[in-house]
Protein backbone atom coordinates (compact mmCIF):
# COMPACT_ATOMS: atom_id res chain seq x y z
CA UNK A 1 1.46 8.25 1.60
CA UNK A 2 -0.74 5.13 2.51
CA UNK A 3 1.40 2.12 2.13
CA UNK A 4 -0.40 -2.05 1.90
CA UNK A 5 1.61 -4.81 2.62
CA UNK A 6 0.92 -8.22 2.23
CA UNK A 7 -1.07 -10.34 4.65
CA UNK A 8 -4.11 -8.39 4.30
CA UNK A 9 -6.92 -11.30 3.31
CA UNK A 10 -5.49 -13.12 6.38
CA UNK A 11 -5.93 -10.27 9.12
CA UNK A 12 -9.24 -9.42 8.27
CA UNK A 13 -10.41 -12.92 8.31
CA UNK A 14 -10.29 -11.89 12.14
CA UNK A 15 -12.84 -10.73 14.31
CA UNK A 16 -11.88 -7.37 15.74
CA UNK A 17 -14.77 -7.15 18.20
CA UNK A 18 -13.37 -10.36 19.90
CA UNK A 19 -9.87 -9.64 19.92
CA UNK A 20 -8.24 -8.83 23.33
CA UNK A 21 -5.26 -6.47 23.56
CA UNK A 22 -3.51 -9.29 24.16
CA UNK A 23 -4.57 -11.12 20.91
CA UNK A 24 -3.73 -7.64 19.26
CA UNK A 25 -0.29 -7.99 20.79
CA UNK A 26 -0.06 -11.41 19.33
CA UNK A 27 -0.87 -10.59 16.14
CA UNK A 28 1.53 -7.39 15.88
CA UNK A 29 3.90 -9.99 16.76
CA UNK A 30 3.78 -11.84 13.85
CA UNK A 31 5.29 -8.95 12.17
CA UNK A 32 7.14 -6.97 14.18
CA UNK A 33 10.14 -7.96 16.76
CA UNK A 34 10.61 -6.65 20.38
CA UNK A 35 9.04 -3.47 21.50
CA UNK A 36 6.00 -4.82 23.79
CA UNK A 37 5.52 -1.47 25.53
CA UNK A 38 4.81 0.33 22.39
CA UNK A 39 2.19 -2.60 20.86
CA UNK A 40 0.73 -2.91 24.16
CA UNK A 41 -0.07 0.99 23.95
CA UNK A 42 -1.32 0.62 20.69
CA UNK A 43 -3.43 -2.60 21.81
CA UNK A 44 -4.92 -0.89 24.23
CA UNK A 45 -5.60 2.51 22.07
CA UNK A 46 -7.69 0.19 19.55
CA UNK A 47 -9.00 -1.40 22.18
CA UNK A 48 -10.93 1.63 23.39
CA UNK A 49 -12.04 2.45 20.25
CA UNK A 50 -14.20 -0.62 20.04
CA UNK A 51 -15.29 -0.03 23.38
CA UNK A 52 -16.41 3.95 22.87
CA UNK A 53 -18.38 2.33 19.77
CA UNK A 54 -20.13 0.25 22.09
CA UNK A 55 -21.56 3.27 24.38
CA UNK A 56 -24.59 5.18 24.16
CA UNK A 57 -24.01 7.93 21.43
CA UNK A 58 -24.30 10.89 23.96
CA UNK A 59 -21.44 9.30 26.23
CA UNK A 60 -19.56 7.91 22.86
CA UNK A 61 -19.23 11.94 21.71
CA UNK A 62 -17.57 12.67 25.07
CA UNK A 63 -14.92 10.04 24.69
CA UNK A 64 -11.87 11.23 22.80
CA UNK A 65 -8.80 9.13 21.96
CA UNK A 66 -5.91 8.50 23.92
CA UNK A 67 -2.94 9.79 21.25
CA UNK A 68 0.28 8.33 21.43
CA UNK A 69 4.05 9.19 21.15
CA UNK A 70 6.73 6.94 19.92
CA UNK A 71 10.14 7.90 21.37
CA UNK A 72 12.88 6.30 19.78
CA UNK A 73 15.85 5.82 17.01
CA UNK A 74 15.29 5.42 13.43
CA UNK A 75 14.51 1.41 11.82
CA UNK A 76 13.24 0.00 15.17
CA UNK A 77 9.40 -0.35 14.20
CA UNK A 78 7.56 2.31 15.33
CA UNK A 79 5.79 2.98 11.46
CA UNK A 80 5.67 -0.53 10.84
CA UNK A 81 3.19 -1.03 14.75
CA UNK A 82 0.74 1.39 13.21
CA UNK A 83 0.81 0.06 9.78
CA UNK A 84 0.22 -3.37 11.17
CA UNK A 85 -2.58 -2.04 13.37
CA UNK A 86 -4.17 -0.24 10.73
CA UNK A 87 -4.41 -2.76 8.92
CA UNK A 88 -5.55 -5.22 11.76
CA UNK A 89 -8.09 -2.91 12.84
CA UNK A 90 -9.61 -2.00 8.79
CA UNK A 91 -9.04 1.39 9.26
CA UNK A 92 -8.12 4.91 7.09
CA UNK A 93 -4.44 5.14 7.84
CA UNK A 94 -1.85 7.69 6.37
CA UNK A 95 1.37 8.88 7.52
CA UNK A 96 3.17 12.04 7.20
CA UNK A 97 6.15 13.81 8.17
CA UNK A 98 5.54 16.83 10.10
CA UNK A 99 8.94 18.43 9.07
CA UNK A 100 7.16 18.75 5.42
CA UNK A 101 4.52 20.90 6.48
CA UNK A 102 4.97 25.13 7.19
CA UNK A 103 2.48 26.99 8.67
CA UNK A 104 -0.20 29.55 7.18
CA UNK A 105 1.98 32.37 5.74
CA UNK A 106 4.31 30.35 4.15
CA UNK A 107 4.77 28.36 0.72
CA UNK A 108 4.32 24.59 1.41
CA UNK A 109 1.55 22.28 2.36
CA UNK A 110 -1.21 23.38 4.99
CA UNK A 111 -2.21 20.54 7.97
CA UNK A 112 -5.64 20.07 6.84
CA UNK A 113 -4.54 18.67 3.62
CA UNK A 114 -3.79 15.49 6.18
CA UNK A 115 -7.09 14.87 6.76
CA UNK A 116 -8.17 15.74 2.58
CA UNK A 117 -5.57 12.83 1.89
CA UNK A 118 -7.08 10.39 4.78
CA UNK A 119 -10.26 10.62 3.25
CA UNK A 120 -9.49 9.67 -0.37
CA UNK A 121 -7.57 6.65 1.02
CA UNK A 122 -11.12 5.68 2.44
CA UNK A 123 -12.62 6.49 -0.34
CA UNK A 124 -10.32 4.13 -2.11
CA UNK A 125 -10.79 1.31 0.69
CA UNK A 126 -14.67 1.47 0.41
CA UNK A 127 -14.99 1.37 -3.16
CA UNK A 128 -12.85 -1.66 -3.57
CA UNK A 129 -15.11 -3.33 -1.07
CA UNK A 130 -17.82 -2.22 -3.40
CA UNK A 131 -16.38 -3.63 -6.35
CA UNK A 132 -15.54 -7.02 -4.95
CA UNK A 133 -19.41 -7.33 -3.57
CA UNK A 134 -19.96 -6.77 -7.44
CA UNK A 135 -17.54 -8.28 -9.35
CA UNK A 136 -19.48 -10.96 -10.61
CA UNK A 137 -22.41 -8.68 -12.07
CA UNK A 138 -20.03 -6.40 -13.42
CA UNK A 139 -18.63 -8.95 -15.81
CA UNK A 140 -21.74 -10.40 -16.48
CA UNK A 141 -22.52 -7.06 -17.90
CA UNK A 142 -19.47 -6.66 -19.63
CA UNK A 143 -19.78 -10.09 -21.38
CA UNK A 144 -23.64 -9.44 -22.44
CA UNK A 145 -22.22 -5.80 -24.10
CA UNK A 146 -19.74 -7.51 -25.68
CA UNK A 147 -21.74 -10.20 -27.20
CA UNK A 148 -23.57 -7.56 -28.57
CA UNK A 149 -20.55 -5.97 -30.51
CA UNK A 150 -19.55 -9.37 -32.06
CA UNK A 151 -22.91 -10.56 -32.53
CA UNK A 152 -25.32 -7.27 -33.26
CA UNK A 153 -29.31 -8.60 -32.37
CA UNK A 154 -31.61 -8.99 -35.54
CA UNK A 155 -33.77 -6.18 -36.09
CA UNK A 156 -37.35 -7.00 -35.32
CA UNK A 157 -39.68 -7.52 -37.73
CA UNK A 158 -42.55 -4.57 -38.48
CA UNK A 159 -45.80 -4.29 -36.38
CA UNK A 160 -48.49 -5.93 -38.87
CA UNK A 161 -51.61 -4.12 -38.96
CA UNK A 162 -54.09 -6.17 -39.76
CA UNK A 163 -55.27 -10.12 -38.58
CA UNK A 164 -54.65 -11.54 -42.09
CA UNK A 165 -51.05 -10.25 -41.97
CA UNK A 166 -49.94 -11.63 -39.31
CA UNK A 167 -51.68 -15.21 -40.67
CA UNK A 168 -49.19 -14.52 -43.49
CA UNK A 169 -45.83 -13.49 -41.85
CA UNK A 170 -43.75 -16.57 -40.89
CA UNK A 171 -43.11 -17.37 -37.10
CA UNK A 172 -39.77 -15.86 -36.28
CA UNK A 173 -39.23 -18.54 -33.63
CA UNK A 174 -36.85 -20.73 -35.37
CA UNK A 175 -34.31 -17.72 -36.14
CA UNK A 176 -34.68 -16.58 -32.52
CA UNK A 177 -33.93 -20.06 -31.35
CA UNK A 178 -30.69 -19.90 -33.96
CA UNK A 179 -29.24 -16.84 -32.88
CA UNK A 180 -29.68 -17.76 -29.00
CA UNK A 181 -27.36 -20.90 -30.04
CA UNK A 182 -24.99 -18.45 -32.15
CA UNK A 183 -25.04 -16.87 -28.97
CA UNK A 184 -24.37 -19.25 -26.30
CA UNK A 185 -21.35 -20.19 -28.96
CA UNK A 186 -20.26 -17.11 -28.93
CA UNK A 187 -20.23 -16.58 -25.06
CA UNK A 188 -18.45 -20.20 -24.79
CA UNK A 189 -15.79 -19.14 -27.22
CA UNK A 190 -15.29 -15.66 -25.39
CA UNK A 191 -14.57 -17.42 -22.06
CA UNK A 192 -12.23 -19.92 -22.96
CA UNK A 193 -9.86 -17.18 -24.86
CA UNK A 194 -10.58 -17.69 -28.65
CA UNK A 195 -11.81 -14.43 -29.49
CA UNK A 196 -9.21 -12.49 -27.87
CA UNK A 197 -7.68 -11.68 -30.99
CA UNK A 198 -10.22 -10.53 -32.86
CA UNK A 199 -11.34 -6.88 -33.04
CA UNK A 200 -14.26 -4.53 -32.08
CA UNK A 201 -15.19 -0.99 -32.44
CA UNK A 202 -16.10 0.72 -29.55
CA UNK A 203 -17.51 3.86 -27.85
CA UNK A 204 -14.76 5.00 -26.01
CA UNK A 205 -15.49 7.91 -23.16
CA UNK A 206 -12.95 10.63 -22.84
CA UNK A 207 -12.59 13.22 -20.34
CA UNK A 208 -10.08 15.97 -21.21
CA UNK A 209 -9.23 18.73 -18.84
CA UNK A 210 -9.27 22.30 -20.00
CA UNK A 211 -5.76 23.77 -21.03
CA UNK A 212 -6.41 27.20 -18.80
CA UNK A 213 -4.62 28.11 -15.07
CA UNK A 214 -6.73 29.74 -12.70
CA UNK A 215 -5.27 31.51 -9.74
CA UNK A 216 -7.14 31.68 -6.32
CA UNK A 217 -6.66 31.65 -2.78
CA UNK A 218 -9.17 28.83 -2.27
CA UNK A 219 -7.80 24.93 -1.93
CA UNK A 220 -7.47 22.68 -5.02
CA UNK A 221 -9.95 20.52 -4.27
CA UNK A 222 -12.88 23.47 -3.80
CA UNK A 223 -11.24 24.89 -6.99
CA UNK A 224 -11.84 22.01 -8.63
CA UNK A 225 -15.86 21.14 -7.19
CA UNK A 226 -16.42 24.39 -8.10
CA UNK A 227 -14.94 24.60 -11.33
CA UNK A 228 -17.06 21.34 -12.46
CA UNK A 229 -20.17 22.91 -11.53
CA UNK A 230 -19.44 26.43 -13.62
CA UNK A 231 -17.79 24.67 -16.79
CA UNK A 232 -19.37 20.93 -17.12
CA UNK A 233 -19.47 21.02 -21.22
CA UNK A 234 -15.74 21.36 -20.80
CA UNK A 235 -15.35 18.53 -17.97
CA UNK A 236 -18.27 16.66 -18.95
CA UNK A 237 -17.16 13.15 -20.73
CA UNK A 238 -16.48 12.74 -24.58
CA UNK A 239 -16.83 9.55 -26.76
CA UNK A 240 -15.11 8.59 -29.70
CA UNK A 241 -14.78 4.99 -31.66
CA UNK A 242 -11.66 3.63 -31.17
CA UNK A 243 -10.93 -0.19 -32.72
CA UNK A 244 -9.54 -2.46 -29.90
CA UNK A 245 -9.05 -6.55 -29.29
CA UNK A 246 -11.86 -8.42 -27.59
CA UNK A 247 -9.32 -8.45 -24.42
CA UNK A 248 -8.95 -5.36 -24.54
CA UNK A 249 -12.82 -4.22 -25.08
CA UNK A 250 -13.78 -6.65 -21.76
CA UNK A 251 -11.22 -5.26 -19.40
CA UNK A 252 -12.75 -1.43 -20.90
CA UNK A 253 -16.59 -2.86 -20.56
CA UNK A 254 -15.83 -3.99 -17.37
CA UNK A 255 -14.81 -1.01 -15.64
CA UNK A 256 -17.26 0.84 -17.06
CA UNK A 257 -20.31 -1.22 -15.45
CA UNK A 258 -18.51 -0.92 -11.96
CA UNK A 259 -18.35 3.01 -12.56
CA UNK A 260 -22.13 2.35 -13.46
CA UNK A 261 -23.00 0.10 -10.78
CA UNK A 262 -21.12 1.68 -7.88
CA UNK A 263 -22.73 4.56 -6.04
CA UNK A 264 -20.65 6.70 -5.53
CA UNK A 265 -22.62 8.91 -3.15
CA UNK A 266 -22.79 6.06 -0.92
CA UNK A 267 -19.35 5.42 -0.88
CA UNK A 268 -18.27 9.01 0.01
CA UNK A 269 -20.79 8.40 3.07
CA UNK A 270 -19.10 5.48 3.94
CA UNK A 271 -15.73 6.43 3.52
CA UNK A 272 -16.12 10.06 5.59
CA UNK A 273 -18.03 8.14 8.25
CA UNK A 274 -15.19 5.69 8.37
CA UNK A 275 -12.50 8.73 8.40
CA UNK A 276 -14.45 9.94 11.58
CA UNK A 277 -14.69 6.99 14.03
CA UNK A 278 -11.20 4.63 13.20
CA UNK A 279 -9.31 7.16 10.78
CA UNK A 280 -5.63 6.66 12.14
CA UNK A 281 -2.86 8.99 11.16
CA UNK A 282 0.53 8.62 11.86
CA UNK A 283 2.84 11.42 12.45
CA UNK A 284 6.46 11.28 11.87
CA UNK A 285 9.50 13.02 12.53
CA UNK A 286 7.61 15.26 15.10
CA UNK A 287 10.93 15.82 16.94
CA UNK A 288 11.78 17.61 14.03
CA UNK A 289 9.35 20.63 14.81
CA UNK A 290 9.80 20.63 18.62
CA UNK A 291 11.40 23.74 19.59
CA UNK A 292 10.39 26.92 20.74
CA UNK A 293 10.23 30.07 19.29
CA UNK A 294 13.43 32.38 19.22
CA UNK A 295 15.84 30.69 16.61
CA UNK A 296 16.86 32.34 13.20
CA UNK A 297 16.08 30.92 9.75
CA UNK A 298 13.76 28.27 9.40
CA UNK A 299 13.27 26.99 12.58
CA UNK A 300 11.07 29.92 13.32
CA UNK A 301 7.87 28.70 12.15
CA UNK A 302 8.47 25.45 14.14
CA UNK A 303 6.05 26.94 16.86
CA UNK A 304 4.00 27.66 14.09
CA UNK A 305 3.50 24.09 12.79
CA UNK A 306 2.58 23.16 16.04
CA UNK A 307 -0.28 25.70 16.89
CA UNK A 308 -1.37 24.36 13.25
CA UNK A 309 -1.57 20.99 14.20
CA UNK A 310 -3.26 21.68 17.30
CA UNK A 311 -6.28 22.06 16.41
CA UNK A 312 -6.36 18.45 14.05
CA UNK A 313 -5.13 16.60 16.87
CA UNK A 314 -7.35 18.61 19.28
CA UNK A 315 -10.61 18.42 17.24
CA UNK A 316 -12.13 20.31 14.28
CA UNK A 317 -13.90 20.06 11.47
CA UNK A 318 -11.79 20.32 8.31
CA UNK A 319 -13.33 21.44 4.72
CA UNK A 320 -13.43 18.84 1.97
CA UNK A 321 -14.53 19.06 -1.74
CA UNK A 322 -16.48 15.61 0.25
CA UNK A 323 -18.34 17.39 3.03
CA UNK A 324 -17.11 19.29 6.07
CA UNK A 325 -14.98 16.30 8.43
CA UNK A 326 -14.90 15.92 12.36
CA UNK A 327 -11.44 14.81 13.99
CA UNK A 328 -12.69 14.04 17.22
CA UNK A 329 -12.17 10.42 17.22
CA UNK A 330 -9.11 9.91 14.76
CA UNK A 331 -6.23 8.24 16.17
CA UNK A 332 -3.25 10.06 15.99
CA UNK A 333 0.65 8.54 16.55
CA UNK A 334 3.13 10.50 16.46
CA UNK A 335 6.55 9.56 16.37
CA UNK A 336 10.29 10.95 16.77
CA UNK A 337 13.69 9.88 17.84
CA UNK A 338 14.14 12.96 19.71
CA UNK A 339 18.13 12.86 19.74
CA UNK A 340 18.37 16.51 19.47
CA UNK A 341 14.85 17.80 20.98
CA UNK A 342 12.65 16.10 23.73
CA UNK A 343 9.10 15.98 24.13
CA UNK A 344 8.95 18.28 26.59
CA UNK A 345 10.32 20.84 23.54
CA UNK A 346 6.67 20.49 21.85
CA UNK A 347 3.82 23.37 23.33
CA UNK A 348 1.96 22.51 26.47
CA UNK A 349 -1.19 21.92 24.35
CA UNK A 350 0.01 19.64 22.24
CA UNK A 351 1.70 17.72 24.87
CA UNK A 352 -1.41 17.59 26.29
CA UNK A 353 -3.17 16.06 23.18
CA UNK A 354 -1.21 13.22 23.40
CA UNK A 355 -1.06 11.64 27.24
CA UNK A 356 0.71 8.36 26.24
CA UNK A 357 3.97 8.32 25.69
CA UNK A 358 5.87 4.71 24.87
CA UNK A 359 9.66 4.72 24.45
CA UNK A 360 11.48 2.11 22.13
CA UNK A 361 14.29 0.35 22.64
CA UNK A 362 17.46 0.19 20.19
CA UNK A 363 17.91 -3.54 18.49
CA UNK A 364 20.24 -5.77 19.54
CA UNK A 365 22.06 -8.90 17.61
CA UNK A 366 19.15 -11.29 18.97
CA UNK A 367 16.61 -8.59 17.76
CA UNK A 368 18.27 -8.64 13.90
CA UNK A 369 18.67 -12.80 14.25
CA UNK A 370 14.67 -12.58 14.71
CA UNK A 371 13.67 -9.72 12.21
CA UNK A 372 15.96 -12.23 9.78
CA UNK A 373 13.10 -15.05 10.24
CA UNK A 374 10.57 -14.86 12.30
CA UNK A 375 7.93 -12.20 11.15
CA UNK A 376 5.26 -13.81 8.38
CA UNK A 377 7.41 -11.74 5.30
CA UNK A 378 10.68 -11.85 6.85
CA UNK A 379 14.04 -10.64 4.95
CA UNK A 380 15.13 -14.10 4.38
CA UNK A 381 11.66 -15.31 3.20
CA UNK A 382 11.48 -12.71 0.41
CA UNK A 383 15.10 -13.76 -0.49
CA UNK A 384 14.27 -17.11 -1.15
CA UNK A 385 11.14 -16.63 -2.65
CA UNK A 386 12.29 -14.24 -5.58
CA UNK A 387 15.12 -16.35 -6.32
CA UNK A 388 13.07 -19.64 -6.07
CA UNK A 389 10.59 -18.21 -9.00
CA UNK A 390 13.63 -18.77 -11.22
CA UNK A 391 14.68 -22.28 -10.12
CA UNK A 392 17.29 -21.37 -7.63
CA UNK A 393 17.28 -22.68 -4.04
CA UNK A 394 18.39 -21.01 -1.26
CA UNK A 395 19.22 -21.95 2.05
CA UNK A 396 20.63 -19.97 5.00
CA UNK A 397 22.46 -21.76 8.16
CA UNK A 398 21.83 -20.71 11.27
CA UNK A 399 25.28 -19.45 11.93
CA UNK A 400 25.09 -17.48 8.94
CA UNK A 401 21.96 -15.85 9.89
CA UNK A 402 23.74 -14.56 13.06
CA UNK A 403 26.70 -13.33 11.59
CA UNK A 404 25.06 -11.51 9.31
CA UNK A 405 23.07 -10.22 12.66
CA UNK A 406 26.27 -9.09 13.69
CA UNK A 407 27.30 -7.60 11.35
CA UNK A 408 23.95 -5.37 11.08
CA UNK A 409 25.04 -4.68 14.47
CA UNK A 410 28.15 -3.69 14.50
CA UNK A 411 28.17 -0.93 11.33
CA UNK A 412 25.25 0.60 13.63
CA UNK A 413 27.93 1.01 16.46
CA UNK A 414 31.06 2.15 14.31
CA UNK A 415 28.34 4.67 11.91
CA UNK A 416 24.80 6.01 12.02
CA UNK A 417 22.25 3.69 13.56
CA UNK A 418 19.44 2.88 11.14
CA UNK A 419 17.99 0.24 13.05
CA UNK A 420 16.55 -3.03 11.58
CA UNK A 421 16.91 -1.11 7.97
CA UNK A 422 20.79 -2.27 8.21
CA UNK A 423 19.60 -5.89 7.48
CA UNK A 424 18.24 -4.80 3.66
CA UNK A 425 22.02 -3.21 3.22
CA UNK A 426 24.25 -6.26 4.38
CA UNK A 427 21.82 -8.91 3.39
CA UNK A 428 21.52 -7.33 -0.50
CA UNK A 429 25.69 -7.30 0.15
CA UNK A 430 26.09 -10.54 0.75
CA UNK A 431 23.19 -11.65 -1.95
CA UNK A 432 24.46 -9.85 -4.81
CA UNK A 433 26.66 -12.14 -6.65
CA UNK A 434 24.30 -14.66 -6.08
CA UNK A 435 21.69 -12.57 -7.73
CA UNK A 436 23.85 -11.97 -10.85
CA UNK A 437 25.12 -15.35 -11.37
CA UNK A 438 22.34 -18.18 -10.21
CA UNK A 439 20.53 -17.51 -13.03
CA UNK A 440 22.78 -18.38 -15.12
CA UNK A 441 24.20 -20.99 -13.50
CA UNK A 442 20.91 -22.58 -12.77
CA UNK A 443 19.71 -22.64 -16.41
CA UNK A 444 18.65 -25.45 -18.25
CA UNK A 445 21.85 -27.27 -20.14
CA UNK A 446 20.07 -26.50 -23.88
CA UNK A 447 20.70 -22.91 -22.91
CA UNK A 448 24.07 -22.67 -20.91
CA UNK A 449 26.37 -20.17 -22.12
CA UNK A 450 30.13 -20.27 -21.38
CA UNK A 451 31.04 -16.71 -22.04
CA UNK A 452 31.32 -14.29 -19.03
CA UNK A 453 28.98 -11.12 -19.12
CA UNK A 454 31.29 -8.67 -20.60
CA UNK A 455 31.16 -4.87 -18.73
CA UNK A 456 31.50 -1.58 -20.52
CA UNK A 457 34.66 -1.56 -21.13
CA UNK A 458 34.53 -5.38 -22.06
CA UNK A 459 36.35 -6.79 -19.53
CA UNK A 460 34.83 -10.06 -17.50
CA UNK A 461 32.74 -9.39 -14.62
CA UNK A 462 35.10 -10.52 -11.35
CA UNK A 463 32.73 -12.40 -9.28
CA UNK A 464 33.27 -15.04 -6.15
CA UNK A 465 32.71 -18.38 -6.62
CA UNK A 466 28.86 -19.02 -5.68
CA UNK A 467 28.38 -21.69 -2.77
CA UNK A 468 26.90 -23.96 -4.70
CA UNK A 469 25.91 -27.83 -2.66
CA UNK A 470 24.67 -31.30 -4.57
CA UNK A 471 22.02 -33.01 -2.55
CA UNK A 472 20.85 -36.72 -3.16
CA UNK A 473 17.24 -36.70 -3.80
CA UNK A 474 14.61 -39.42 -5.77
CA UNK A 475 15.76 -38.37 -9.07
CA UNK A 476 18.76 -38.25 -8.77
CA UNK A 477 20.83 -34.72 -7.39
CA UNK A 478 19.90 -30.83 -6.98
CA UNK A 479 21.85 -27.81 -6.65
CA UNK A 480 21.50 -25.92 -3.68
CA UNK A 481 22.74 -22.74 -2.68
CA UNK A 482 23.99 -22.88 0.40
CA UNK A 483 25.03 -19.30 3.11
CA UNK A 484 27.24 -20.35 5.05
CA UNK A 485 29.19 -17.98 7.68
CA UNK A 486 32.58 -18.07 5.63
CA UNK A 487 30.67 -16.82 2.57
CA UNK A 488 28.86 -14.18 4.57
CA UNK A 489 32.33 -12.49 6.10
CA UNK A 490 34.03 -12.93 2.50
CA UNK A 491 31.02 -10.90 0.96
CA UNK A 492 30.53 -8.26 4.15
CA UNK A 493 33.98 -8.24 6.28
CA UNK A 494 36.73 -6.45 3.91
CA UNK A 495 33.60 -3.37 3.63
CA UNK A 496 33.32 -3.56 7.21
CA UNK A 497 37.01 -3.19 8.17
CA UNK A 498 37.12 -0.01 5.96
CA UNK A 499 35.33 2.39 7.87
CA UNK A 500 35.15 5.24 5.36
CA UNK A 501 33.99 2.81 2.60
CA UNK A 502 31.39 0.90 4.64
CA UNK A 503 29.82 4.87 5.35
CA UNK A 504 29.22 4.94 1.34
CA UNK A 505 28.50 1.45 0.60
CA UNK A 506 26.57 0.43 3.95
């Protein structure tokens, strides 16, 4: 699963070829707290990469990348680093759990559909490069189709045969000069809106998939390539008229020209070339599969899983319904908290595949005060934005902030540590009749109501009073919602006290 977060438009405004791995530190930084041995691991993995793209190409074969392992508890950044750098760096990225995989013999998903999946995310990352380099065409097209729906082109007038006919036939050049005005109407009216409403019939394209089950040993996606070359009257695309709104005939129109205008040939190139040299896969829960052979049940093919993924990690070329794919030079971080297991648990060879090994340190009350505000899309940021787009504001003191810190803190001591992921649970806690009620109280005065939300069985809602501060300002005075400390421990403390309810509830 390839998760985007925000920030993207700003962090590749950046030149990667001139960032240092210090600059790459700085920039993790702005997203992630603490844990400079890991970033400065990863700094200097992505480093290297630009450097080995740099060499002559016989040396740049020989070069293989230095894989890392994360060693530490749950919630304390290590997916969020190679996210980040990922994303810094441009590059293919998907993560998966090694726990979900089973090796050949047994029902469940083989290794090498990590690298199918890593391709189709650059596949996807390619072609929306494509499509913004042709947006503007693309709807340029769209608008000239749709000008011809609403406004169909005269027919043109019969080849004359002879001299003296054509003395006789009128000149057509006032009605072409007409309908180019109709025209240019037309197109004004179409951008600013006013023909949204009206209707158009259209040649819709349909592609239905045949209602048969075939059972083979090959993969899905070879099924599939194969199936479209056999049977392509029964894949091949349909059209029908369908009636739809202008609106809704643009949006259609336009993705059609970007099908039509994209080459999707290239883009496969592109995208298995990019898979190749900066593809970066992250592997999780690999703790989960150290162990050696010998146990009873399950953990049997843990062994297994490993020689599987040996040879990804290690280097091979993997079979795709896009062209046969090299690993050589994808990234690979793996990642565990290795409570149970150690690293030393996992096969020589595979310990060998990945030299660097960076371990991560548990958070402390300082580390949850920062998470709280200082990365770019911080907690408290998000917090105040989504209640801001309905006119409430929020503000958080500084002693609030750190007793909410400690009380992250603490509930990781007394139950299971979940790392910076305690935050979302106490600060949703402490939020959550302030997320019920500021709308309402915040409301305009035309459409106050006075009656409490009834529940199921129809009784009030019992909520706390919400901490509600008037400030002076030019026009006069504005409500402000105000966390203070007091508010934070009557939200959070009487859960916290009660150990065996704060294990359900945080």
């Amino acid at each position: 699963m390839a998760i985007y977060l925000p920030g993207a438009a700003e962090d590749s405004a950046l030149s990667l070829d001139q960032l240092t791995p210090r600059e790459i530190v700085i920039e993790l930084d702005k997203y992630v707290v603490g844990q400079h041995a890991a970033k400065r691991a990863v700094a200097i993995a992505l480093r290297n990469r630009m450097r080995r793209q740099r060499l002559p190409e016989e040396m740049a074969d020989e070069v293989m990348p230095k894989n890392i392992i994360m060693i530490g508890p749950t919630g304390v950044g290590k997916t969020e680093i190679a996210r980040r750098l990922a994303r810094l760096a441009g590059s293919p990225f998907l993560k998966v759990e090694a726990s979900k995989f089973t090796e050949v013999g047994y029902v469940g998903r083989d290794v090498e559909s990590i690298v199918r999946d890593l391709v189709e995310i650059a596949i996807d990352m390619v072609r929306e490069e494509k499509l913004e380099d042709i947006a503007g065409k693309s709807e340029l097209n769209a608008e000239e189709r749709l000008l011809d729906l609403l406004l169909p082109p005269a027919p043109a007038p019969p080849a004359s045969t002879s001299s003296a006919d054509a003395k006789i036939l009128p000149s057509t050049a006032p009605a072409d000069s007409s309908a180019a005005r109709t025209r240019e109407k037309l197109r004004q009216q179409l951008r600013e809106g006013r023909l949204d409403d009206r209707s158009v019939e259209l040649d819709v394209r349909e592609s239905r998939q045949p209602q048969f089950e075939l059972i083979s040993n090959q993969p899905p996606e070879e099924m599939e390539s194969s199936l479209k070359d056999i049977l392509p009257s029964i894949f091949g695309p349909r059209s029908k008229k369908r009636t739809m709104s202008v609106s809704e005939a643009f949006e259609y129109l336009v993705q059609e020209e970007e099908q039509r205008l994209i080459d999707m040939d290239q883009v496969t190139r592109l995208a298995v070339e990019r898979v190749e040299d900066s593809g970066i896969v992250f592997l999780d829960e690999i703790d989960k599969i150290a162990g050696r052979e010998g146990g009873h049940g399950p953990d049997v093919s843990r062994e297994g899983v490993q020689r599987d993924i040996l040879p990804i990690v290690e280097g091979t070329t993997v079979n795709t319904k896009y062209g046969m794919v090299s690993t050589d030079h994808i990234l690979f971080i793996a990642a565990g908290a290795f409570h149970v297991s150690k690293p030393s648990d996992l096969i020589p060879e595979l310990q060998g595949r990945f030299p660097i090994r960076v371990e991560l340190q548990s958070l402390t009350v300082q580390d949850f005060i920062r998470i709280l505000t200082e990365p770019k899309s911080s907690l408290v940021k998000q917090s105040v934005a989504l209640l801001e787009t309905e006119g409430v504001k929020l503000e958080f003191t500084p002693e609030a902030l750190e007793e909410i810190a400690r009380f992250a803190f603490r509930v990781n001591e007394t139950t299971e540590n979940i790392g910076a992921r305690r935050l979302h649970t106490i600060l949703e806690r402490v939020l959550d009749d302030i997320s019920f009620q500021a709308p309402d109280l915040f409301k305009p005065p035309s459409s106050e109501k006075t009656l409490s939300p009834p529940t199921s069985s129809g009784a009030p809602v019992q909520t706390t009073p919400l901490p509600v501060v008037e400030r002076p300002t030019h026009s006069g005075t504005e409500k402000i919602l105000v966390i203070t400390p007091e508010y934070v421990r009557a939200q959070v403390a009487s859960i916290v006290k009660d150990q065996d309810l704060s294990r359900y509830i945080l």
